[in-house]
Protein backbone atom coordinates (compact mmCIF):
# COMPACT_ATOMS: atom_id res chain seq x y z
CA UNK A 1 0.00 0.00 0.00
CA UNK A 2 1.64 3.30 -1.34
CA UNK A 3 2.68 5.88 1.84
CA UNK A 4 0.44 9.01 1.64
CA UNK A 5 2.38 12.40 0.84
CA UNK A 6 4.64 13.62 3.36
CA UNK A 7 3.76 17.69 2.20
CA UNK A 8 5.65 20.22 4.28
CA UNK A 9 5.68 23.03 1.76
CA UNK A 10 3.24 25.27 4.05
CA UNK A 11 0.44 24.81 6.48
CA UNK A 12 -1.62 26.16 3.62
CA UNK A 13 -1.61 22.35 2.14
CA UNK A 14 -4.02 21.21 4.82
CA UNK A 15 -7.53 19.92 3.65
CA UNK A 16 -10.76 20.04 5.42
CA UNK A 17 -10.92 17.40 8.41
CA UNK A 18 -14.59 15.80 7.99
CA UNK A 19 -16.14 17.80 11.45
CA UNK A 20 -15.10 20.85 8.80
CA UNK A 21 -16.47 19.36 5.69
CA UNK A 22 -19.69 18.33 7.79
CA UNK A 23 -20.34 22.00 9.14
CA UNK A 24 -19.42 23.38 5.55
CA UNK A 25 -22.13 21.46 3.74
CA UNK A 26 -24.94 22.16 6.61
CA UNK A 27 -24.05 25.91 6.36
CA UNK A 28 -26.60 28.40 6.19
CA UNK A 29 -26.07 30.66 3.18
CA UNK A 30 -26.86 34.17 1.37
CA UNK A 31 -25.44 36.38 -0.80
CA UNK A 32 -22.54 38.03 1.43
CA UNK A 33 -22.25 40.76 -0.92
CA UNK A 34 -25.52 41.93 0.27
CA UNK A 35 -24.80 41.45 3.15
CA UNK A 36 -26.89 38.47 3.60
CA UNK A 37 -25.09 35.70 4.35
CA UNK A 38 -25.61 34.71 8.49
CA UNK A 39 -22.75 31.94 8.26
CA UNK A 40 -20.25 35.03 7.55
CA UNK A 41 -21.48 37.46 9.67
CA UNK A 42 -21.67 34.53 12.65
CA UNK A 43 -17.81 33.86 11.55
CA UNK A 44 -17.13 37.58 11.64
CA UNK A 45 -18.76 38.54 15.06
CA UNK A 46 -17.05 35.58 16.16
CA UNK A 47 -13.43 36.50 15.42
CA UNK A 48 -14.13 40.52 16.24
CA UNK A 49 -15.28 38.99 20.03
CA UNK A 50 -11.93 36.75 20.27
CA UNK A 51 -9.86 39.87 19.79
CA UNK A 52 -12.20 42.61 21.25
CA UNK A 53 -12.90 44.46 18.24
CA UNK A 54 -15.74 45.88 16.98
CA UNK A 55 -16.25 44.19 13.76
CA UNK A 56 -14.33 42.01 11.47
CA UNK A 57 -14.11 41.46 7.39
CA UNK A 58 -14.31 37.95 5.55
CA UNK A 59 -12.11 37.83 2.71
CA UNK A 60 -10.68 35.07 0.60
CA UNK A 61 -7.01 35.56 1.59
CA UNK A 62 -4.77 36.86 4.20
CA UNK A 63 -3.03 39.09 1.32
CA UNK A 64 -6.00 40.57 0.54
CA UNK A 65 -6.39 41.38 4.38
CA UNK A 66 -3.40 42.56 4.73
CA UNK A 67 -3.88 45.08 1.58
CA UNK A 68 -6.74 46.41 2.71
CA UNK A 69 -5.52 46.92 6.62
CA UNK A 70 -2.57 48.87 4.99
CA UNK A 71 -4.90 50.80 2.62
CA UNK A 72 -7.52 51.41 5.05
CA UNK A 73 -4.82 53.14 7.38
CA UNK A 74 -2.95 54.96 4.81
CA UNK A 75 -2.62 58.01 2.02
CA UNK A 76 -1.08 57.60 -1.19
CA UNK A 77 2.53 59.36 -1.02
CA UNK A 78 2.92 57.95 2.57
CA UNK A 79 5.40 55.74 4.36
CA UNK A 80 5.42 52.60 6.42
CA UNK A 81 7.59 51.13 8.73
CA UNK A 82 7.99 47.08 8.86
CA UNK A 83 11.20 44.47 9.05
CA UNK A 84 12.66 43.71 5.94
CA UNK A 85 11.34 39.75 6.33
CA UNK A 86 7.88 41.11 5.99
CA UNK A 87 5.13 39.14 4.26
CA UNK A 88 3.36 42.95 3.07
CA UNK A 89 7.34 43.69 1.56
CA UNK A 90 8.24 39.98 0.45
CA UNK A 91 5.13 38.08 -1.05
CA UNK A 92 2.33 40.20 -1.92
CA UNK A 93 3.49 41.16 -5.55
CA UNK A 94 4.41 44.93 -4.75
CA UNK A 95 0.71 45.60 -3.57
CA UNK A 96 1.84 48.35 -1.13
CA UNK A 97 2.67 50.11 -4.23
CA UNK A 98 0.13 49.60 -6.41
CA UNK A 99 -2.64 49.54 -4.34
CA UNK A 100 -1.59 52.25 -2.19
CA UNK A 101 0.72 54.30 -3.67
CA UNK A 102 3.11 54.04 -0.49
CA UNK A 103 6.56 53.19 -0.11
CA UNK A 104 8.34 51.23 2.94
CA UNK A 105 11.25 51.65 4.87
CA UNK A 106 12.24 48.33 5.56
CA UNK A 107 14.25 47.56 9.19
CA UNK A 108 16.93 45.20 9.42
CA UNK A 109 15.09 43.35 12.95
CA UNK A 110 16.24 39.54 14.33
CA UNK A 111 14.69 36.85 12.61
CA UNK A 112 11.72 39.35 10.95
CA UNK A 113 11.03 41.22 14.29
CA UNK A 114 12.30 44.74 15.18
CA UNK A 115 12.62 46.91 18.32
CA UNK A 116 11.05 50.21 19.65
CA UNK A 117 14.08 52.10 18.99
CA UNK A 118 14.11 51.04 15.59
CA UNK A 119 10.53 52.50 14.91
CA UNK A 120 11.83 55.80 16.55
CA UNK A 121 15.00 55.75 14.57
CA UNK A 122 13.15 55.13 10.85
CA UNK A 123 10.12 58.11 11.48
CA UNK A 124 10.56 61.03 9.13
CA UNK A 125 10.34 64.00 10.39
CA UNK A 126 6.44 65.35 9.47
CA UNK A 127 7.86 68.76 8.38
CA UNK A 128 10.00 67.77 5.83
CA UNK A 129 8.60 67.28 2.47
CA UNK A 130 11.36 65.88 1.27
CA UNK A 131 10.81 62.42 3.02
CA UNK A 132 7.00 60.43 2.73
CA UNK A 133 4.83 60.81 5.62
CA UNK A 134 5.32 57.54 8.21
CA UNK A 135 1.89 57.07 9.41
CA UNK A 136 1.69 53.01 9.89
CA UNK A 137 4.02 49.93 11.54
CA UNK A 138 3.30 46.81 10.43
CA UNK A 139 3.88 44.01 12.64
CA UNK A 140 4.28 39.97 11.22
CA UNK A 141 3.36 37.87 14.10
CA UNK A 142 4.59 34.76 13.49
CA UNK A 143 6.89 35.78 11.26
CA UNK A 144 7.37 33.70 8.03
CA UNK A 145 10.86 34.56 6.76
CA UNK A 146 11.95 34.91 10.51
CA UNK A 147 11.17 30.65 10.81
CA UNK A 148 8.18 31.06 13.00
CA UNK A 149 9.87 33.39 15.84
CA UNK A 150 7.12 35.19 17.68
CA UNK A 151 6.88 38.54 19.40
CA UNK A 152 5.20 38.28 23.06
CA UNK A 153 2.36 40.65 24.44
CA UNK A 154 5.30 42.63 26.20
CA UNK A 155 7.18 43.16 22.91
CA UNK A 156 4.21 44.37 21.34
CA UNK A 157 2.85 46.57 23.27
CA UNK A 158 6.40 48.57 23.76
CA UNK A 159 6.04 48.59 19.40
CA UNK A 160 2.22 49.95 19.83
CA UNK A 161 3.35 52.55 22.52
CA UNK A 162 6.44 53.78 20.60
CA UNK A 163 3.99 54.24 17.48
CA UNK A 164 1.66 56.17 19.28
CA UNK A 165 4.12 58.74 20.69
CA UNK A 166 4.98 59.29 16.66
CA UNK A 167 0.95 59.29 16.40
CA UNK A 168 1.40 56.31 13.89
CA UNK A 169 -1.31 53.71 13.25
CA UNK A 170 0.09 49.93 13.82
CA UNK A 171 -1.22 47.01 12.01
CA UNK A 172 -1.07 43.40 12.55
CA UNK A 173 -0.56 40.79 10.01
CA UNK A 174 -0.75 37.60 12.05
CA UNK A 175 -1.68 35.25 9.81
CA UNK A 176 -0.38 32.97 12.42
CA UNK A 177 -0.93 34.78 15.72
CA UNK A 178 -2.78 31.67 17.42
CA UNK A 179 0.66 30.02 16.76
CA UNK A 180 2.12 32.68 18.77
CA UNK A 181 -0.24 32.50 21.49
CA UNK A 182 -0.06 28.78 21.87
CA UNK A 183 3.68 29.62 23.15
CA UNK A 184 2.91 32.84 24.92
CA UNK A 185 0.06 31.97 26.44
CA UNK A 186 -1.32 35.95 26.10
CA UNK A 187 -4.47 36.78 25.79
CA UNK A 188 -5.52 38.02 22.20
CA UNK A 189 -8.54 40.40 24.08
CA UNK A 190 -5.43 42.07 25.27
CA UNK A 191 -3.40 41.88 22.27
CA UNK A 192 -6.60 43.59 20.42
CA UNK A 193 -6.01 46.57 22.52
CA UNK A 194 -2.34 47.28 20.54
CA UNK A 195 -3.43 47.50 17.45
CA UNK A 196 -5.57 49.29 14.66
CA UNK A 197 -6.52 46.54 12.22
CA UNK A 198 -5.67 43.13 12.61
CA UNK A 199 -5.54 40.02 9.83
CA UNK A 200 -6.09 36.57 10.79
CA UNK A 201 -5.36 33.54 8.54
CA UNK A 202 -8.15 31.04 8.63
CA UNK A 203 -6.21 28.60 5.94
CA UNK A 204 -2.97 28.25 7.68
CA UNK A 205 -2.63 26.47 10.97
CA UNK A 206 -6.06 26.74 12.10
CA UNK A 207 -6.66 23.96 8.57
CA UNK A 208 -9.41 26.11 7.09
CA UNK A 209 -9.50 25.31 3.04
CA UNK A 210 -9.96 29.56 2.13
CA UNK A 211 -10.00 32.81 3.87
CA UNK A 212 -8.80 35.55 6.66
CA UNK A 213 -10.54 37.78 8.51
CA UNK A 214 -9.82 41.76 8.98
CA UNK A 215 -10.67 43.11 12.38
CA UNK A 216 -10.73 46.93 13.45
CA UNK A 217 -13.61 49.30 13.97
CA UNK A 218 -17.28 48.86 12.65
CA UNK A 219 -16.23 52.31 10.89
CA UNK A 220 -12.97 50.84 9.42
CA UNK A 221 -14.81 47.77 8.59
CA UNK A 222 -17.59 49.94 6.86
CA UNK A 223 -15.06 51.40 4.57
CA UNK A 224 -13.25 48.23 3.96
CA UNK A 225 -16.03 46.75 2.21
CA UNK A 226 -15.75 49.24 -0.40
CA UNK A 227 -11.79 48.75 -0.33
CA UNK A 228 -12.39 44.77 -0.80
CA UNK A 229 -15.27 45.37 -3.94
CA UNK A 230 -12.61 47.78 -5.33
CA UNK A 231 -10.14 44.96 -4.78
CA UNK A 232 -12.60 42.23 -6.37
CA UNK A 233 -12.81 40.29 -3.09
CA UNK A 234 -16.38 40.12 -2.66
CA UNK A 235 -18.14 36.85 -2.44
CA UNK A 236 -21.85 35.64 -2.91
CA UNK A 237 -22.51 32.28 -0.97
CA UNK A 238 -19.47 32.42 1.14
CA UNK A 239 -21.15 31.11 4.28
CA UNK A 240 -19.73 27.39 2.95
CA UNK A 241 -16.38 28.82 3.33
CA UNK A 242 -16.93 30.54 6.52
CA UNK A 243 -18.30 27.88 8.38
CA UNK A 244 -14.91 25.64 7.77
CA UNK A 245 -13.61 29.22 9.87
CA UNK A 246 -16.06 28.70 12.32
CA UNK A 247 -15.57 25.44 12.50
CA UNK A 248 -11.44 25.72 12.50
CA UNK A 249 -11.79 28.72 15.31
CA UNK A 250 -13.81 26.21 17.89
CA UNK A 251 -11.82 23.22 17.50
CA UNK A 252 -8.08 23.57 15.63
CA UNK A 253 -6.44 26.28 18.32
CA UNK A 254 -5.93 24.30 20.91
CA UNK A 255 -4.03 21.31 18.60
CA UNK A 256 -1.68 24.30 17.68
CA UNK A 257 1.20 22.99 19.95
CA UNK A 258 1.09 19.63 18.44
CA UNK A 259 2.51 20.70 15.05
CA UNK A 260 5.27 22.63 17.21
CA UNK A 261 6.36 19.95 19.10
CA UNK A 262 6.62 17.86 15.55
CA UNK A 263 8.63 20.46 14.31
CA UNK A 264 11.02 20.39 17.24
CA UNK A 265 11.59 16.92 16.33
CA UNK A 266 12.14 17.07 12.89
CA UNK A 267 14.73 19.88 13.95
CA UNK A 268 16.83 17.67 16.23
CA UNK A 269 16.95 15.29 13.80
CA UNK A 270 18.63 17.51 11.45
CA UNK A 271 20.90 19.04 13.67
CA UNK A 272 22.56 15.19 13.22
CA UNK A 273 23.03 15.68 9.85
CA UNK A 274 26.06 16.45 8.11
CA UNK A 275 24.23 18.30 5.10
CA UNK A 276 22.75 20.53 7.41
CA UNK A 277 24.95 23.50 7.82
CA UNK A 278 22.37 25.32 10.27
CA UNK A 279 19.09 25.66 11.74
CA UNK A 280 17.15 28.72 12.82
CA UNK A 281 15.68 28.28 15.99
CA UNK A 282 12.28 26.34 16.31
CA UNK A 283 10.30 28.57 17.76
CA UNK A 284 6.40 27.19 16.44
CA UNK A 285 5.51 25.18 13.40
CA UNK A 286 8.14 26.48 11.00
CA UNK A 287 11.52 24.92 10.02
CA UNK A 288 14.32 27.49 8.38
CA UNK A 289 17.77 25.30 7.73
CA UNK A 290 20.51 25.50 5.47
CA UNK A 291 22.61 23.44 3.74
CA UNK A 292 25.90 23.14 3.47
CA UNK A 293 27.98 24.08 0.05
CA UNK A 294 28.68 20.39 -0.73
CA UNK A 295 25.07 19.84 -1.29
CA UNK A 296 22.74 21.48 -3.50
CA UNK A 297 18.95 22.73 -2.39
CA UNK A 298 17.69 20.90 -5.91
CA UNK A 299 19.64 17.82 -4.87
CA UNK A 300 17.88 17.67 -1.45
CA UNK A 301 14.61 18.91 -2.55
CA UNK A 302 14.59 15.81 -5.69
CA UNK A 303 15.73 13.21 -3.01
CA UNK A 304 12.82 14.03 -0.64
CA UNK A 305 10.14 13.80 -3.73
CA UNK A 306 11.91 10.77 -4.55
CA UNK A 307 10.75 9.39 -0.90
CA UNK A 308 7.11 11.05 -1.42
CA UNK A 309 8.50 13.96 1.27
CA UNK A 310 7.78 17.57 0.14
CA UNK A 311 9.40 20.86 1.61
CA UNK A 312 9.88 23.99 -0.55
CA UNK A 313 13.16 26.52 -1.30
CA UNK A 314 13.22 29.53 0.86
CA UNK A 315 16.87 30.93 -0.65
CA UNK A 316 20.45 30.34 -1.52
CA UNK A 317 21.12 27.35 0.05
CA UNK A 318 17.92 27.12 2.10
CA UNK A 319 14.73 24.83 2.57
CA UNK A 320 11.35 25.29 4.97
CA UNK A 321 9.22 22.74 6.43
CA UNK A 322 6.14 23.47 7.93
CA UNK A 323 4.22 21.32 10.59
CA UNK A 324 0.22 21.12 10.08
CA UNK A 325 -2.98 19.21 11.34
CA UNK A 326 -2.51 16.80 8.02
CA UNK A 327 0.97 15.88 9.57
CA UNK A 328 0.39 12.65 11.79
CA UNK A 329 2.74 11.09 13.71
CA UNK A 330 3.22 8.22 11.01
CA UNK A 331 4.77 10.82 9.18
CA UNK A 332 6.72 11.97 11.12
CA UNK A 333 8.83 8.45 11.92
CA UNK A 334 8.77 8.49 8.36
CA UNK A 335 9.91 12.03 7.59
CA UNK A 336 12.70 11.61 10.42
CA UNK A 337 13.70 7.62 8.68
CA UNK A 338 14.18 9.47 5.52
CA UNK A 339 16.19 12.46 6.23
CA UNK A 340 18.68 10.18 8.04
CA UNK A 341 19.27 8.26 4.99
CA UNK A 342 20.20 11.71 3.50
């Protein structure tokens, strides 16, 4: 009997468990558009309560929320301030550009996370019209590029406070915050507190098939609807999506430390491998390592398809792995067997 796929390329690759699939096809529906559907506006109030906000957007991607977050907060001509690891910099196709006509100054933080002084250091002064306008932070918590390190409540809130003695707005792309708090332990009512608009990732760890949710203001949320029609993000019958959110929020947090503790494994074992030339640390469910210059990342990469393992290149010399609910722990005695072949 053929092995299923080992995939490790992201925790997007997840598909729905059948509790998800189950609540998806009972979903009550209507056209969301019109604002209509009560499966989306159940998911919505549901992720604006978890975070103490007033009101939350559906949307079909965490890019999208992020776009609209940065929009929503912004002018054209305008600056923001985020590390240079940044998802809003690195993979959304240059949409702080071309969707809002800003441009970035980009800090050089640890492992995709930066400091207070560094937000006081990078603010341009407001009277010189030389320089754009800073008026927004952007925080990436987990961060991505940074291997999954996390910022704690402390850390944030000394970001948030520094930004609003420059009278800066500060948003939040955590696309994997509940990965964050699973280590933490904070409380995301608290968290809510810090920050002006907030995007959560429904498809990532939490194992939802589509969609992220925008939180802020029922004012902010009002004119992000018109910023997601402009965008070409409204849905009709979206309820089927959102109540695999719904679904995810009630029962896939709490499992969050499981893919962790898998990828803490998966780390030791390649710190025992010669190929292996470094790992970053393994702080949630991301791997960062890199190989060594007698091995090449399209060598490694063909021997793990060759073993029905997938992980994906992340740079010169680099792979990720990333731990997710479709991850048993079959696979992982597997995954572990076949990188010590290596």
């Amino acid at each position: 009997m053929t092995k299923p796929l080992i995939d490790l390329r992201s925790d997007t690759v997840t598909r729905p468990t059948p509790g998800m699939l189950n609540a998806m096809f009972s979903a009550k529906v209507g056209d969301d558009v019109f604002d209509e559907d009560p499966t989306v506006k159940e998911l919505e109030a549901k992720a604006a309560a978890i975070f103490g906000k007033e009101a939350a957007l559906f949307c079909p991607s965490g890019t999208m929320t992020n776009q609209i977050g940065v929009r929503l907060l912004t002018e054209p001509q305008q600056e923001v301030i985020c590390d240079k690891l940044s998802h809003i910099y690195y993979y959304e196709g240059g949409g702080i550009a071309s969707n809002s006509g800003l441009s970035m100054r980009l800090v050089d933080g640890v492992r995709g996370k930066i400091t207070p002084q560094q937000i006081d250091d990078n603010v341009n002064p407001p009277d010189n019209i030389h320089q754009p306008f800073t008026s927004l932070v952007s925080l990436e918590n987990t961060s991505n590029k940074g291997g999954g390190s996390y910022y704690t409540f402390a850390e944030m809130k000394g970001l948030a406070d520094m930004a609003r003695k420059h009278k800066l707005k500060v948003h939040l792309d955590g696309a994997r915050i509940f990965n964050a708090f699973a280590e933490t332990g904070d409380n995301p009512l608290e968290t809510g507190k810090l920050f002006d608009t907030i995007s959560v990732c429904l498809s990532k760890g939490l194992g939802a098939p589509v969609g992220s949710l925008l939180l802020s203001t029922k004012e902010n949320i009002t004119k992000a609807k018109r910023i997601r029609k402009g965008f070409g993000g409204g849905m009709r019958q979206s309820g089927y999506l959102a109540a695999a959110g719904i679904y995810a929020l009630d029962n896939h947090i709490s499992r969050l430390k499981e893919d962790h503790s898998k990828a803490k494994e998966i780390a030791k074992c390649l710190a025992t491998m010669s190929a292996v030339e470094e790992i970053l640390p393994v702080d949630t469910n991301i791997i960062v390592f890199r190989l060594n210059e007698k091995y090449t990342t399209e060598h490694f990469l063909n021997y793990l398809s060759e073993n029905n393992v997938k992980g994906i290149l992340f740079g010169k010399q680099t792979v990720r792995m990333v731990t997710h609910l479709d991850f048993t722990d079959d696979m992982l005695t597997d995954l572990i067997s076949v990188l010590k072949k290596y």
